[in-house]
N, C-alpha and C. Protein backbone atom coordinates (compact mmCIF):
# COMPACT_ATOMS: atom_id res chain seq x y z
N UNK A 1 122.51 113.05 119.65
CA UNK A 1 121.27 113.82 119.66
C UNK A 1 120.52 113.54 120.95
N UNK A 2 120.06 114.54 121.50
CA UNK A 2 118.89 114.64 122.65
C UNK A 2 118.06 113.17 122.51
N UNK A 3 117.70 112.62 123.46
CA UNK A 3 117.04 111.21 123.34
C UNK A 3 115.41 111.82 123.11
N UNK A 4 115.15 113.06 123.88
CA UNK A 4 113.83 113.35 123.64
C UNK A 4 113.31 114.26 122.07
N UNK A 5 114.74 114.45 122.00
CA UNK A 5 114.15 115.30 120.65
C UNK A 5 114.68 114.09 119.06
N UNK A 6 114.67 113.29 119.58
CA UNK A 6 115.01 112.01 118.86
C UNK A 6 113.88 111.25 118.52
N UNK A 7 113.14 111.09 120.12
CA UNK A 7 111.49 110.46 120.38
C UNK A 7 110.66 111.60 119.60
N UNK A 8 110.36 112.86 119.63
CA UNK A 8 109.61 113.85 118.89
C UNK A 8 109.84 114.13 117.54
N UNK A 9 110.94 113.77 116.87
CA UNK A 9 110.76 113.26 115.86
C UNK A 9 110.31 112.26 115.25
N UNK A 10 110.60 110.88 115.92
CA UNK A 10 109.87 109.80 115.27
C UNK A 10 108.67 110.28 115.43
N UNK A 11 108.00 110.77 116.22
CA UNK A 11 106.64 111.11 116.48
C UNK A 11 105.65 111.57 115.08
N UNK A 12 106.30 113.00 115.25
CA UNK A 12 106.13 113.87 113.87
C UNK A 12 106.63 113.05 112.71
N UNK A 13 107.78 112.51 112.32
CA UNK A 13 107.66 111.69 111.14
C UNK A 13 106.10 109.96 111.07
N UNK A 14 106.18 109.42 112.47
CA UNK A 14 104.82 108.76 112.51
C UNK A 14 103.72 109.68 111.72
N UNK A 15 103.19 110.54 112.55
CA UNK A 15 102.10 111.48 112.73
C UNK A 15 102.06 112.04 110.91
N UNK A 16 102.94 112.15 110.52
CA UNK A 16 102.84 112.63 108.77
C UNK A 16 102.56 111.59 108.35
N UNK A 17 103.57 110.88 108.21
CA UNK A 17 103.22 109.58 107.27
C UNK A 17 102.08 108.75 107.20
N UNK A 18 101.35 108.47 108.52
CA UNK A 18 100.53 107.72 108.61
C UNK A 18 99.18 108.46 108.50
N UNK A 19 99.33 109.46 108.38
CA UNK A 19 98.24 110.72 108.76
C UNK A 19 97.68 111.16 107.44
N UNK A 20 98.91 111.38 106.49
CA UNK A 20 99.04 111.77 104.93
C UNK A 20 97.96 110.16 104.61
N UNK A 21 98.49 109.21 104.96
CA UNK A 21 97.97 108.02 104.04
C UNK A 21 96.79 107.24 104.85
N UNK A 22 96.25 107.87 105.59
CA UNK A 22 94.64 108.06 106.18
C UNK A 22 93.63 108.45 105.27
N UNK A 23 94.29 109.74 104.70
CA UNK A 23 93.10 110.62 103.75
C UNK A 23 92.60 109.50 102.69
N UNK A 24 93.99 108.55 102.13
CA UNK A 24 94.05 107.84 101.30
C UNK A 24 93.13 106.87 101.51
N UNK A 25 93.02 106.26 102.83
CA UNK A 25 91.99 105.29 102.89
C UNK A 25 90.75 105.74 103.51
N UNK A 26 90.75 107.03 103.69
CA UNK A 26 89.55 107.10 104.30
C UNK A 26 88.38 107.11 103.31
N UNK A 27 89.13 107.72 101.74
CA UNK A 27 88.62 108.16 100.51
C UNK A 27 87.96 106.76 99.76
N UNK A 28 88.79 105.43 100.39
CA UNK A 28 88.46 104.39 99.41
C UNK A 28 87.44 103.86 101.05
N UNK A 29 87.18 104.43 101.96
CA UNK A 29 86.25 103.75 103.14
C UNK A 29 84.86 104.64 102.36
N UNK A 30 85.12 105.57 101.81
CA UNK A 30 83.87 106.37 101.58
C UNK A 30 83.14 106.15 100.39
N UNK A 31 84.35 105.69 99.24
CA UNK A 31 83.99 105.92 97.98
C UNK A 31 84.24 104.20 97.29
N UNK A 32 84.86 103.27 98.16
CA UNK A 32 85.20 102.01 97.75
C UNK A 32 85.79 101.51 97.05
N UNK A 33 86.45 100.26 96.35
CA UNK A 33 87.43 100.18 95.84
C UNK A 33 87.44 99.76 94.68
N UNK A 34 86.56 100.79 94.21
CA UNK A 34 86.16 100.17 92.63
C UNK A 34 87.36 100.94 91.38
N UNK A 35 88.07 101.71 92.04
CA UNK A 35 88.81 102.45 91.01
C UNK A 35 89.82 101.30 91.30
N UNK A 36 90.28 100.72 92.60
CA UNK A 36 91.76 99.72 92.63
C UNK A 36 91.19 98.52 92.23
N UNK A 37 90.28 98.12 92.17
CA UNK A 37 89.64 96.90 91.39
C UNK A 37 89.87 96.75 90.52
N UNK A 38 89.51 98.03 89.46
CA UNK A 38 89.41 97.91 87.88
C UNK A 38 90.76 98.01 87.50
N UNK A 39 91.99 98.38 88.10
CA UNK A 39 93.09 98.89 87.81
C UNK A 39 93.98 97.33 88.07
N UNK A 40 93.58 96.59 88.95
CA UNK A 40 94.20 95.16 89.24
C UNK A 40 93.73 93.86 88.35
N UNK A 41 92.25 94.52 88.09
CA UNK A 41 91.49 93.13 86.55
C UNK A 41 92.41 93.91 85.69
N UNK A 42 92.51 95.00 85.34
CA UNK A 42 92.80 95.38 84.09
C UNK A 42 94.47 94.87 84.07
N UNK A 43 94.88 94.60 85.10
CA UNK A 43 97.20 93.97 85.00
C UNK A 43 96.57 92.60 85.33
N UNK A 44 95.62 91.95 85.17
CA UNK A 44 95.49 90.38 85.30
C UNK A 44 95.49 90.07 86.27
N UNK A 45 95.23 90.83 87.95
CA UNK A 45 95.21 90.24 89.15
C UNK A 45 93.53 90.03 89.68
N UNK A 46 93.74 89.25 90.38
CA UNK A 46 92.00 88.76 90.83
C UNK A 46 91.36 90.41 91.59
N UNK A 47 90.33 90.60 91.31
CA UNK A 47 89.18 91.79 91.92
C UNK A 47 89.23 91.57 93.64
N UNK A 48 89.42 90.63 94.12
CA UNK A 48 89.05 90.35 95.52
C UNK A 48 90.59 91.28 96.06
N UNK A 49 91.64 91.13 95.48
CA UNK A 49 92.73 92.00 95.98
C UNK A 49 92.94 93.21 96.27
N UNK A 50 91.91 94.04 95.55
CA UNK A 50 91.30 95.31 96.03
C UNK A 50 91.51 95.44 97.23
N UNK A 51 90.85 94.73 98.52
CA UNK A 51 90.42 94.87 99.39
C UNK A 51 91.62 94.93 100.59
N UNK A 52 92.83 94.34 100.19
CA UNK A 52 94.01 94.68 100.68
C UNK A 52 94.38 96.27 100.90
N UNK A 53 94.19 96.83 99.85
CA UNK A 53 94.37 98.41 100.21
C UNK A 53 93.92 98.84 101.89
N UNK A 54 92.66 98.29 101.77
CA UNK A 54 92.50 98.51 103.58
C UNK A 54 93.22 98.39 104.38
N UNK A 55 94.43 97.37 104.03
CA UNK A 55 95.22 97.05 105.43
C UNK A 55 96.49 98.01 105.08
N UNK A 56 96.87 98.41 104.01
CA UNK A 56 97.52 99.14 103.31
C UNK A 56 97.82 101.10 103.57
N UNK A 57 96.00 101.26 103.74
CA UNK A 57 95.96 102.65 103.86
C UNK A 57 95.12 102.66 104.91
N UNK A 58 94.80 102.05 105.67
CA UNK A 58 93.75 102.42 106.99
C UNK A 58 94.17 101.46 108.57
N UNK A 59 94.44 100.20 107.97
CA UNK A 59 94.75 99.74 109.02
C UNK A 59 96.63 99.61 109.27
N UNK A 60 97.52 99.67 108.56
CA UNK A 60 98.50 99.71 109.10
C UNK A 60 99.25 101.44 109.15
N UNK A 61 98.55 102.16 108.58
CA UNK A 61 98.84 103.78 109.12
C UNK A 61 98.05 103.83 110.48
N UNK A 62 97.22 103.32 110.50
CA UNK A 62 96.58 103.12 112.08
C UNK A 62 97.22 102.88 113.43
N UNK A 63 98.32 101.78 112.84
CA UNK A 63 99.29 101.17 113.91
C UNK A 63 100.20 101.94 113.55
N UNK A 64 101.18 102.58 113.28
CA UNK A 64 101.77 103.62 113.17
C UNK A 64 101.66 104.44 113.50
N UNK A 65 100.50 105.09 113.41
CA UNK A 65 100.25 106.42 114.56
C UNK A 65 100.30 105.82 116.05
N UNK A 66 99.56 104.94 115.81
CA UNK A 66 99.32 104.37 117.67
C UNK A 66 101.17 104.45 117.97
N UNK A 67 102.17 103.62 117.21
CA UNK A 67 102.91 103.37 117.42
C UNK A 67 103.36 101.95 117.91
N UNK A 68 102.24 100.91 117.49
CA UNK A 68 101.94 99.75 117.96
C UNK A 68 102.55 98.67 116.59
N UNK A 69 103.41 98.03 116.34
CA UNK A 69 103.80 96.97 115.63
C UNK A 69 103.94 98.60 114.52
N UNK A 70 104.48 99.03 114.48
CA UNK A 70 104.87 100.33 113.85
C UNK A 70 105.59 99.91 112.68
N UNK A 71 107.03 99.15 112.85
CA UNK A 71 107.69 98.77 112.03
C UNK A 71 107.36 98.07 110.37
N UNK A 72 106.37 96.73 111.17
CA UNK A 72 106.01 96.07 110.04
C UNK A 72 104.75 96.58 109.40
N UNK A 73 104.59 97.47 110.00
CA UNK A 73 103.04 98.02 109.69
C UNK A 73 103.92 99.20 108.49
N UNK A 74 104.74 99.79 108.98
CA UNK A 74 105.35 100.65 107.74
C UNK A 74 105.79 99.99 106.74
N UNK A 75 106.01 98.62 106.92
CA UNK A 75 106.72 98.34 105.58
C UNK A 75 105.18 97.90 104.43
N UNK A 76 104.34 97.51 105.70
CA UNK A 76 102.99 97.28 104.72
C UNK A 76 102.77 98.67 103.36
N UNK A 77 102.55 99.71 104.29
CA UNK A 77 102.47 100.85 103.95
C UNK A 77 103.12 101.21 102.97
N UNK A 78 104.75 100.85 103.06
CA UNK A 78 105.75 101.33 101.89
C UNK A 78 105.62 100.51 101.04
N UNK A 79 105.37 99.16 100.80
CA UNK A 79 104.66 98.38 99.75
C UNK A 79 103.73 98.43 99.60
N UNK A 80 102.77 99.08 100.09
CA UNK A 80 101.43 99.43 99.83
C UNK A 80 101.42 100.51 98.40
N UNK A 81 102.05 101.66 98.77
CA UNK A 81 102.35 102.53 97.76
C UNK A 81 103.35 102.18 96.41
N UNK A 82 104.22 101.39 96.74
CA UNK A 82 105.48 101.20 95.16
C UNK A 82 104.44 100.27 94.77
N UNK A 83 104.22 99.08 94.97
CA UNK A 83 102.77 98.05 94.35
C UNK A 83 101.91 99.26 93.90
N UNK A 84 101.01 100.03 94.12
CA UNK A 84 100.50 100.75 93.60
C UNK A 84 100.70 101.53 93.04
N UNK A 85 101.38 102.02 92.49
CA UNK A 85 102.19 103.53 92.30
C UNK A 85 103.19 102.74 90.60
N UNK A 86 103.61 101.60 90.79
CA UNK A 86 104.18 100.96 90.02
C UNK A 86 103.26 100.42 88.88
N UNK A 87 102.41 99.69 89.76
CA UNK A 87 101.37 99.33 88.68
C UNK A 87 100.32 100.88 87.72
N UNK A 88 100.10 101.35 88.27
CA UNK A 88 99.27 102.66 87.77
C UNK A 88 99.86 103.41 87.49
N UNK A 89 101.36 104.32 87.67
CA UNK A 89 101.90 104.97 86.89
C UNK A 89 103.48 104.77 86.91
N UNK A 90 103.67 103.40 86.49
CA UNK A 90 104.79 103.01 86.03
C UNK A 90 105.80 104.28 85.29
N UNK A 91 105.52 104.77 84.69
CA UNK A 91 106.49 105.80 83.89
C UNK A 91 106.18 107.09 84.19
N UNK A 92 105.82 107.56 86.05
CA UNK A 92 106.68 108.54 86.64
C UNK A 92 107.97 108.64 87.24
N UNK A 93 108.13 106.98 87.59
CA UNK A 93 109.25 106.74 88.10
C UNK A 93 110.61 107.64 86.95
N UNK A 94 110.51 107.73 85.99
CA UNK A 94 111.63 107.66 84.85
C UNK A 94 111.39 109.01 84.37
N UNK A 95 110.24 110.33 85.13
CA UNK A 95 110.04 111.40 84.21
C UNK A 95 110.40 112.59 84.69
N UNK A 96 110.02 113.60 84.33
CA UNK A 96 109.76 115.10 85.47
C UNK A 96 108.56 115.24 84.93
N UNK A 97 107.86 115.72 85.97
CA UNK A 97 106.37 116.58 85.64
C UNK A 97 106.61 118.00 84.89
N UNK A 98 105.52 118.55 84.33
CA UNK A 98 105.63 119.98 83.11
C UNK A 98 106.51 120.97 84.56
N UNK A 99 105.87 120.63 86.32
CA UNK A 99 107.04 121.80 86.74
C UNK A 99 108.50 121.74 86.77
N UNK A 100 108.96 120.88 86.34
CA UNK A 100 110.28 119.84 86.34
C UNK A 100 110.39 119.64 87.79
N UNK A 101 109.74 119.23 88.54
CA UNK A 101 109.95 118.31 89.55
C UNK A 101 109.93 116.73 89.38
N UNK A 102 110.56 116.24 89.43
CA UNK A 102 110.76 114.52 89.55
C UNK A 102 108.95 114.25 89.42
N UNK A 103 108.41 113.69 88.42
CA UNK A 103 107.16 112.83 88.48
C UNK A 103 106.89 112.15 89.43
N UNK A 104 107.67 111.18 90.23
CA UNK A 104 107.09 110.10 91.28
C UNK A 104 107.44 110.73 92.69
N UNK A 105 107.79 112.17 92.92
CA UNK A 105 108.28 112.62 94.40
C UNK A 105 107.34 112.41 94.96
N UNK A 106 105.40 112.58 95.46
CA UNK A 106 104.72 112.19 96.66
C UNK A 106 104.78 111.04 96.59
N UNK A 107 105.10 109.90 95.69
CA UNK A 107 105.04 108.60 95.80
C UNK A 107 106.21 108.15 96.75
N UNK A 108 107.36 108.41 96.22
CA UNK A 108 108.54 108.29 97.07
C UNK A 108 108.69 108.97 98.10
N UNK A 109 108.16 110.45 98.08
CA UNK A 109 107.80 110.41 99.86
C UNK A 109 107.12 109.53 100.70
N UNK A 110 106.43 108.84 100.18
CA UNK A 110 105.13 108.06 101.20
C UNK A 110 106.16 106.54 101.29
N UNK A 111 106.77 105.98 100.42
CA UNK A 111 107.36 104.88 100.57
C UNK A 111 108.74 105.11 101.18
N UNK A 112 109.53 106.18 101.17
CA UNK A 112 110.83 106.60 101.97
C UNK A 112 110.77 107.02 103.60
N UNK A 113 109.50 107.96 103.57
CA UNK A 113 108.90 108.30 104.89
C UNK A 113 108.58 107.18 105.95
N UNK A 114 108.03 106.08 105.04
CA UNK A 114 107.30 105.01 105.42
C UNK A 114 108.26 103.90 106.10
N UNK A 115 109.47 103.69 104.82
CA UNK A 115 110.85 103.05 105.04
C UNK A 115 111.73 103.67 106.68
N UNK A 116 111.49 104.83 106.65
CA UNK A 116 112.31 105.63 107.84
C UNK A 116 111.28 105.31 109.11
N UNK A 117 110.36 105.13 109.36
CA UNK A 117 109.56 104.71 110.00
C UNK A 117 110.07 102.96 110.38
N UNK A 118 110.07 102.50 109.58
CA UNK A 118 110.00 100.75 109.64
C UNK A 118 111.38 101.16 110.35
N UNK A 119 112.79 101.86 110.05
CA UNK A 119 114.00 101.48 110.25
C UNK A 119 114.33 102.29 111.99
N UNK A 120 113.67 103.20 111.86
CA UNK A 120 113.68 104.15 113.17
C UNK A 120 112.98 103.56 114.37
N UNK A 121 111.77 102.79 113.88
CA UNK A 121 110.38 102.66 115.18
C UNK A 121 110.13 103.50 115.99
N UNK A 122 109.09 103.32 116.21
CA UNK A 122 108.03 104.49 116.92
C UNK A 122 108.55 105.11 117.62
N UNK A 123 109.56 104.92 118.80
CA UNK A 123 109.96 105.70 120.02
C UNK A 123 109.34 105.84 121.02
N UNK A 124 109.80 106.59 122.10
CA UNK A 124 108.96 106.76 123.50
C UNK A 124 107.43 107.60 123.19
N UNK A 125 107.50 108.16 122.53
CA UNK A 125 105.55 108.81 122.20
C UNK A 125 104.84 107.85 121.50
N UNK A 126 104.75 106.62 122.12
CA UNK A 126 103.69 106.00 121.30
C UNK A 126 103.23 105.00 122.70
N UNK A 127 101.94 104.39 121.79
CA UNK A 127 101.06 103.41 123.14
C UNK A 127 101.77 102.77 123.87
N UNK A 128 103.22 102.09 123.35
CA UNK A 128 104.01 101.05 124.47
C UNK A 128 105.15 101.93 124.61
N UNK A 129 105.40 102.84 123.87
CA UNK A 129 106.36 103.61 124.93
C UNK A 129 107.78 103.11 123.95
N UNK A 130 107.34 102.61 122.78
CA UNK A 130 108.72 102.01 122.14
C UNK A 130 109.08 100.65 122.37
N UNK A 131 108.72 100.29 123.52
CA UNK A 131 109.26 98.81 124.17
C UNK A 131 109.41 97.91 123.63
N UNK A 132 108.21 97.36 122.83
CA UNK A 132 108.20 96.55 121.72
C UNK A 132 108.93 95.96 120.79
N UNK A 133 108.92 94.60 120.35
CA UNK A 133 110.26 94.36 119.67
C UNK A 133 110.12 95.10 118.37
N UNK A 134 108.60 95.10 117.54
CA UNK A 134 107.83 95.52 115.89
C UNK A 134 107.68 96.75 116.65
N UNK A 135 108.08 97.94 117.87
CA UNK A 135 106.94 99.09 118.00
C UNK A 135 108.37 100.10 117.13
C-alpha cells in the first residue's frame, strides 16, 4: 500500500475515534460525573474513581488526535470503554437490539477502533510525525 495513503488513514481512523469519544467527555466536562459515580458505588468501587473517566474520554482521545503517545493513550481509551460498557450493560455483549443489530456494536466500535489505533500508531500526520516510540 501507498505509504501516504497508509499515513491518511491512520489519520482518519485517529480523527474518528478520538473525536467520537470527545463528545463523550466533553458531556461529563459539562454535566460531571455523577451518573459514573453512582454506577461505580452502586458495583462496590470507591466514588473518587469517577474521575478517571477524564483521562479515559478527554485526555487520552486528546493525545490521539495530536498523535502524541497515541498508542498507549488508545489502549487507555479501549479500556476505558469495555470497563465501562461491561460494568453498565453487561448483557449487550450476549444480545441483538429490537433492530437485530448486535446490542454492543458502538461499544465495540470504540474499543476495536481504539485497539487498531494502539496496533497501527499515529503515522506521519501527527505532531511528531510518527517518530515516536508510543506515537
Amino acid at each position: 500500500m501507498d505509504s501516504r495513503a497508509s499515513d491518511v488513514g491512520r489519520l482518519l481512523l485517529r480523527v474518528t475515534v478520538s473525536g467520537l469519544l470527545l463528545f463523550h467527555g466533553a458531556d461529563k466536562l459539562r454535566h460531571g460525573v455523577g451518573e459514573v459515580r453512582n454506577d461505580l458505588v452502586a458495583h462496590g468501587m470507591p466514588a473518587f474513581a469517577a474521575y478517571g473517566v477524564f483521562l479515559g474520554e478527554v485526555v487520552a482521545p486528546v493525545l490521539i488526535l495530536l498523535g502524541v503517545f497515541a498508542r498507549p493513550a488508545a489502549l487507555v481509551c479501549s479500556g476505558t470503554v469495555l470497563f465501562a460498557t461491561a460494568l453498565v450493560h453487561p448483557d449487550a455483549y450476549g444480545r441483538l437490539a429490537p433492530t437485530g443489530a448486535w446490542a454492543a456494536e458502538s461499544f465495540a466500535f470504540y474499543v476495536l477502533t481504539a485497539l487498531a489505533v494502539a496496533l497501527l500508531g499515529a503515522g506521519r500526520y501527527s505532531l511528531r510525525g510518527g517518530r515516536g516510540r508510543w506515537d
